[in-house]
C-alpha atoms as a PDB file:
ATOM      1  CA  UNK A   1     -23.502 -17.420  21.915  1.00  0.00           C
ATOM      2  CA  UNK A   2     -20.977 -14.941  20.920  1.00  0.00           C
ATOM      3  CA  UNK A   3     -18.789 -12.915  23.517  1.00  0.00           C
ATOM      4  CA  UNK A   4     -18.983  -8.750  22.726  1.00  0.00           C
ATOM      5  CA  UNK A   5     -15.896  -8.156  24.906  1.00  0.00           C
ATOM      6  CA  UNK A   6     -12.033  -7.664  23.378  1.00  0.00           C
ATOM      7  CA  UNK A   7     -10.095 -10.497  25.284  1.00  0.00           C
ATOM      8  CA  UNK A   8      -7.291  -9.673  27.671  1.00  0.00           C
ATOM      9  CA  UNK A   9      -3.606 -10.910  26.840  1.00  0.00           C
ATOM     10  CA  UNK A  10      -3.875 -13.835  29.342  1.00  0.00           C
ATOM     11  CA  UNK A  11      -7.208 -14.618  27.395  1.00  0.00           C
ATOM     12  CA  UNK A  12      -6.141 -14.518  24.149  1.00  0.00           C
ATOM     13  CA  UNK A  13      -3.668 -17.243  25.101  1.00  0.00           C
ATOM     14  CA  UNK A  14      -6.100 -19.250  26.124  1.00  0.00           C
ATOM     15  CA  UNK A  15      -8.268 -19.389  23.496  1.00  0.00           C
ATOM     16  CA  UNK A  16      -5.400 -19.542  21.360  1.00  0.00           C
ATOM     17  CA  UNK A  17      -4.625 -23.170  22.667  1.00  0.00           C
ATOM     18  CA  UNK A  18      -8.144 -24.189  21.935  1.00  0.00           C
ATOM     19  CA  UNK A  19      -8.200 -22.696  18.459  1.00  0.00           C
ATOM     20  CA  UNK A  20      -5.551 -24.851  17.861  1.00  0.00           C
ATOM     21  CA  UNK A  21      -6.872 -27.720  18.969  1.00  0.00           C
ATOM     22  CA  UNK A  22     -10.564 -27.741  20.597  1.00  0.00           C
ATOM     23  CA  UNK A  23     -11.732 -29.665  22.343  1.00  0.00           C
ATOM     24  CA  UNK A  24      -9.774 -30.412  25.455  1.00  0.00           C
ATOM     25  CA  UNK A  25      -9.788 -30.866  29.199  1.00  0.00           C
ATOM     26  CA  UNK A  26      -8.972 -28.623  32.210  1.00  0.00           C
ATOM     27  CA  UNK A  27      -5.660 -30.854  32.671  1.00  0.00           C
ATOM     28  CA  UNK A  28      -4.720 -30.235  28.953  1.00  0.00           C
ATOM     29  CA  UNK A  29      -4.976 -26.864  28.482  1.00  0.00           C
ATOM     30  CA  UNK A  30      -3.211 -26.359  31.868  1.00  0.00           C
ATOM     31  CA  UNK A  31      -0.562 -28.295  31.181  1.00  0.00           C
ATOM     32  CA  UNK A  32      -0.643 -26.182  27.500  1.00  0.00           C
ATOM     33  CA  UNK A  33      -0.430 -22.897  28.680  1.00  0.00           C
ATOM     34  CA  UNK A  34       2.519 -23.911  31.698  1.00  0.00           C
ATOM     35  CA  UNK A  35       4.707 -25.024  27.888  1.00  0.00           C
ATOM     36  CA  UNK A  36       3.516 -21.570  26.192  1.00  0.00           C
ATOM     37  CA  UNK A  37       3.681 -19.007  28.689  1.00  0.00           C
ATOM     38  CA  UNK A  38       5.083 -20.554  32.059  1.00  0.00           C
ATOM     39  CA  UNK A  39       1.947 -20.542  34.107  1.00  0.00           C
ATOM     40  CA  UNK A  40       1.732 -22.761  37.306  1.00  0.00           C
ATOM     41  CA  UNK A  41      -1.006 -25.260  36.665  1.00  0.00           C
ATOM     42  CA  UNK A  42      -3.430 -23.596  39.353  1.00  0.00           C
ATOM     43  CA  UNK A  43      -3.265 -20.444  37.120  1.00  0.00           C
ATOM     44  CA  UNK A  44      -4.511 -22.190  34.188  1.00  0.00           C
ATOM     45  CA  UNK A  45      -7.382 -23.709  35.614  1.00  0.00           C
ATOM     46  CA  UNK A  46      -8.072 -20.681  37.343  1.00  0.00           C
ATOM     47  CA  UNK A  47      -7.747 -18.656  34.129  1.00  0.00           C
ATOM     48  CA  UNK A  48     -10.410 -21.278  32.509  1.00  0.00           C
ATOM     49  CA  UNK A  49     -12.306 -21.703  35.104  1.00  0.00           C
ATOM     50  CA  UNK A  50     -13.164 -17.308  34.740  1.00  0.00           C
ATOM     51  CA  UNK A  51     -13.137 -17.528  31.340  1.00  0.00           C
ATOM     52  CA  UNK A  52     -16.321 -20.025  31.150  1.00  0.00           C
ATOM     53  CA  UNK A  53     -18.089 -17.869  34.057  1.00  0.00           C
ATOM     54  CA  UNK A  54     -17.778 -15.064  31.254  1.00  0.00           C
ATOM     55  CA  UNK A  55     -19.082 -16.978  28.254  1.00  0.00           C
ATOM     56  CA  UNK A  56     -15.550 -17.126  26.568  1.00  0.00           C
ATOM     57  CA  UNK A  57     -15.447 -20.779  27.287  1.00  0.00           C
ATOM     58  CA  UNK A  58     -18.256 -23.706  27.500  1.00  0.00           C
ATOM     59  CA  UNK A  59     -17.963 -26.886  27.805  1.00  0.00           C
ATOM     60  CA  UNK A  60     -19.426 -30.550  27.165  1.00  0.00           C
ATOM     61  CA  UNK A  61     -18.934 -33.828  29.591  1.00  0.00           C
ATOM     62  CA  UNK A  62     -17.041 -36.103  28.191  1.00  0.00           C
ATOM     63  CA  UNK A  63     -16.066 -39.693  29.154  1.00  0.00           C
ATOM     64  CA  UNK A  64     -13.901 -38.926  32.208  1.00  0.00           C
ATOM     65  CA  UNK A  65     -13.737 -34.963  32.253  1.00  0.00           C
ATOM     66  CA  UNK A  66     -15.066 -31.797  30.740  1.00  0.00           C
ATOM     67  CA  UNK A  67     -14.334 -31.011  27.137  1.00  0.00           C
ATOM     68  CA  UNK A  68     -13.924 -27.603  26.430  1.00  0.00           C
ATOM     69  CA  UNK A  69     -14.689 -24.964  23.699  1.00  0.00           C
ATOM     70  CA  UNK A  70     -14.124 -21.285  22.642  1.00  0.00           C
ATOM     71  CA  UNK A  71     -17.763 -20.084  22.086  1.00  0.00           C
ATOM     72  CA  UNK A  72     -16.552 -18.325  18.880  1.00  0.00           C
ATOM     73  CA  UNK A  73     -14.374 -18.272  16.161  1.00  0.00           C
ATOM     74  CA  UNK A  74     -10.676 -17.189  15.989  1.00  0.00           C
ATOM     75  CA  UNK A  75     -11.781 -14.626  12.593  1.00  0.00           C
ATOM     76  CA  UNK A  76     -14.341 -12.947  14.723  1.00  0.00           C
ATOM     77  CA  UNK A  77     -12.157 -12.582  17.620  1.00  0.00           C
ATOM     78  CA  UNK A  78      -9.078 -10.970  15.698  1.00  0.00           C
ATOM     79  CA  UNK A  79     -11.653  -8.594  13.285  1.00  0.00           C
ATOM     80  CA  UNK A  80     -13.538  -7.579  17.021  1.00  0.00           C
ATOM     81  CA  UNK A  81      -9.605  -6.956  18.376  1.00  0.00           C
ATOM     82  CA  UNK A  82      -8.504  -5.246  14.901  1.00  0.00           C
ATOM     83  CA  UNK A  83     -11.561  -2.885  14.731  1.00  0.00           C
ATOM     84  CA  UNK A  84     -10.796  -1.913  18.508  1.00  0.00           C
ATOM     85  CA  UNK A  85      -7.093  -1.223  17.870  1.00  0.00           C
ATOM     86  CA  UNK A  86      -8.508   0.601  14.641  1.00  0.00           C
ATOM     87  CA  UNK A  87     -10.544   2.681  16.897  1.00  0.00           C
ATOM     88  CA  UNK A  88      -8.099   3.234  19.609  1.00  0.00           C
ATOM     89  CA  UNK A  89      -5.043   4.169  17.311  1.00  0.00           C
ATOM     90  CA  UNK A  90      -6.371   5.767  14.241  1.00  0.00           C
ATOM     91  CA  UNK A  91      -9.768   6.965  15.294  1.00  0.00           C
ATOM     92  CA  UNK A  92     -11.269   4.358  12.915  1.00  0.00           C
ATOM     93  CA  UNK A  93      -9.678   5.294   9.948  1.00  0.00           C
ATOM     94  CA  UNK A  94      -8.048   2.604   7.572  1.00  0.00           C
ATOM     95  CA  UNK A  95      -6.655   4.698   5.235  1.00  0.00           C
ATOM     96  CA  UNK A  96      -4.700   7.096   8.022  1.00  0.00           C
ATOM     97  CA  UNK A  97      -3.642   2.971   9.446  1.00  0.00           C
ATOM     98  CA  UNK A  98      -2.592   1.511   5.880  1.00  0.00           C
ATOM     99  CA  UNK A  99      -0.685   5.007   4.805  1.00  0.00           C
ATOM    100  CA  UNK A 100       1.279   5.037   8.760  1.00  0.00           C
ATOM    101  CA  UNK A 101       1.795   1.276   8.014  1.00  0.00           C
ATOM    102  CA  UNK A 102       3.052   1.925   4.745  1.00  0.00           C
ATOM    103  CA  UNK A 103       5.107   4.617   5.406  1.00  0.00           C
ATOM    104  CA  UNK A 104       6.900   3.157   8.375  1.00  0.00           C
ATOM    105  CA  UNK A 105       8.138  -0.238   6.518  1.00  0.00           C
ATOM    106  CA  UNK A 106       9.176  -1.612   3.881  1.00  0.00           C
ATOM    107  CA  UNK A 107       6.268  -3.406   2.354  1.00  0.00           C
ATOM    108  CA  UNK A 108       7.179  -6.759   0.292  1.00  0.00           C
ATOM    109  CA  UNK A 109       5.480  -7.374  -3.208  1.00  0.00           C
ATOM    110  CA  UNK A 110       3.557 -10.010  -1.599  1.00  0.00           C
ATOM    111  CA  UNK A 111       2.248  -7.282   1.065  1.00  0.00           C
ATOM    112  CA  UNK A 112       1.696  -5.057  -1.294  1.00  0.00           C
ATOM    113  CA  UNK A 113      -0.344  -7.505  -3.804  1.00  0.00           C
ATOM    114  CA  UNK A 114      -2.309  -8.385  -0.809  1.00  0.00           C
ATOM    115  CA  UNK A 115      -3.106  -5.162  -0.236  1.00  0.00           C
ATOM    116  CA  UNK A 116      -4.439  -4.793  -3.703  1.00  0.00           C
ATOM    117  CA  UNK A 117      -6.625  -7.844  -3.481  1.00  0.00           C
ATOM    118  CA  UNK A 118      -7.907  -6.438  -0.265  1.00  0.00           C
ATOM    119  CA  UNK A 119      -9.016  -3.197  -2.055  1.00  0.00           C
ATOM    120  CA  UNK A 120     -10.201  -5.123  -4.990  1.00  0.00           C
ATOM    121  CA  UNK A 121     -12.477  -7.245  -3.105  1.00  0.00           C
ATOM    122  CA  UNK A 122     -13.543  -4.373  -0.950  1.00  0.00           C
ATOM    123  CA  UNK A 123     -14.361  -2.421  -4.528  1.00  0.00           C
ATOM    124  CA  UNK A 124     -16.586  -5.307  -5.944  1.00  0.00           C
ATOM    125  CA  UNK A 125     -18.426  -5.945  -3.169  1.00  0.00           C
ATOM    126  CA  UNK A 126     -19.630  -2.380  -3.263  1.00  0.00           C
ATOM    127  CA  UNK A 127     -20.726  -2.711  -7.031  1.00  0.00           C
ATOM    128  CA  UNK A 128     -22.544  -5.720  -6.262  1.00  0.00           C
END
């Protein structure tokens, strides 16, 4: 199954917990997201609880309680959030994003280099 939808903040920290660590039980990620963001316990569960009525989350019995999953990866959630923001911000355009990005900071070596790589790879799989 794979979830279409850009995640909400509150979301995004909780698949962020199981990303981290998958799976785990109601309790656990409760008691989790109370360390990372302060949430009551209630909030958690309710917050999973939604989350697995909207196919974010599924879950397996285990031996005493459920086990539960994100129903997709962490790279497909951040390139589905990056595209959006992409969209949203530069009206889909990566060069108008890198130039703004480059332009507004001072990019390390490393950045940069990694920015070459990027366009590298991009370049070969087009003469593939």
């Amino acid at each position: 199954m794979e979830y279409k939808q850009r995640l909400t903040n509150t979301e995004w920290e909780v698949c962020e917990c199981l990303w981290e660590q998958s799976p785990l039980t109601m309790t656990q990620i409760a008691h989790r997201l109370t360390e990372r963001t302060g949430w009551s316990k209630s909030t958690g569960e309710t917050m999973v609880r939604r989350m697995e009525e909207k196919g974010i989350l599924r879950w397996e019995q285990g031996a005493k309680a459920k086990l539960y999953y994100v129903t997709f990866k962490r790279e497909d959630a951040a390139l589905r959030e990056t595209r959006g923001f992409l969209q949203k911000v530069f009206g889909g355009s990566v060069g108008l994003m890198v130039s703004a990005m480059a332009e507004g900071e001072d990019l390390s070596r490393e950045e940069i280099d990694q920015l070459y790589a990027a366009l590298r790879k991009i370049e070969e799989k087009r003469h593939a």
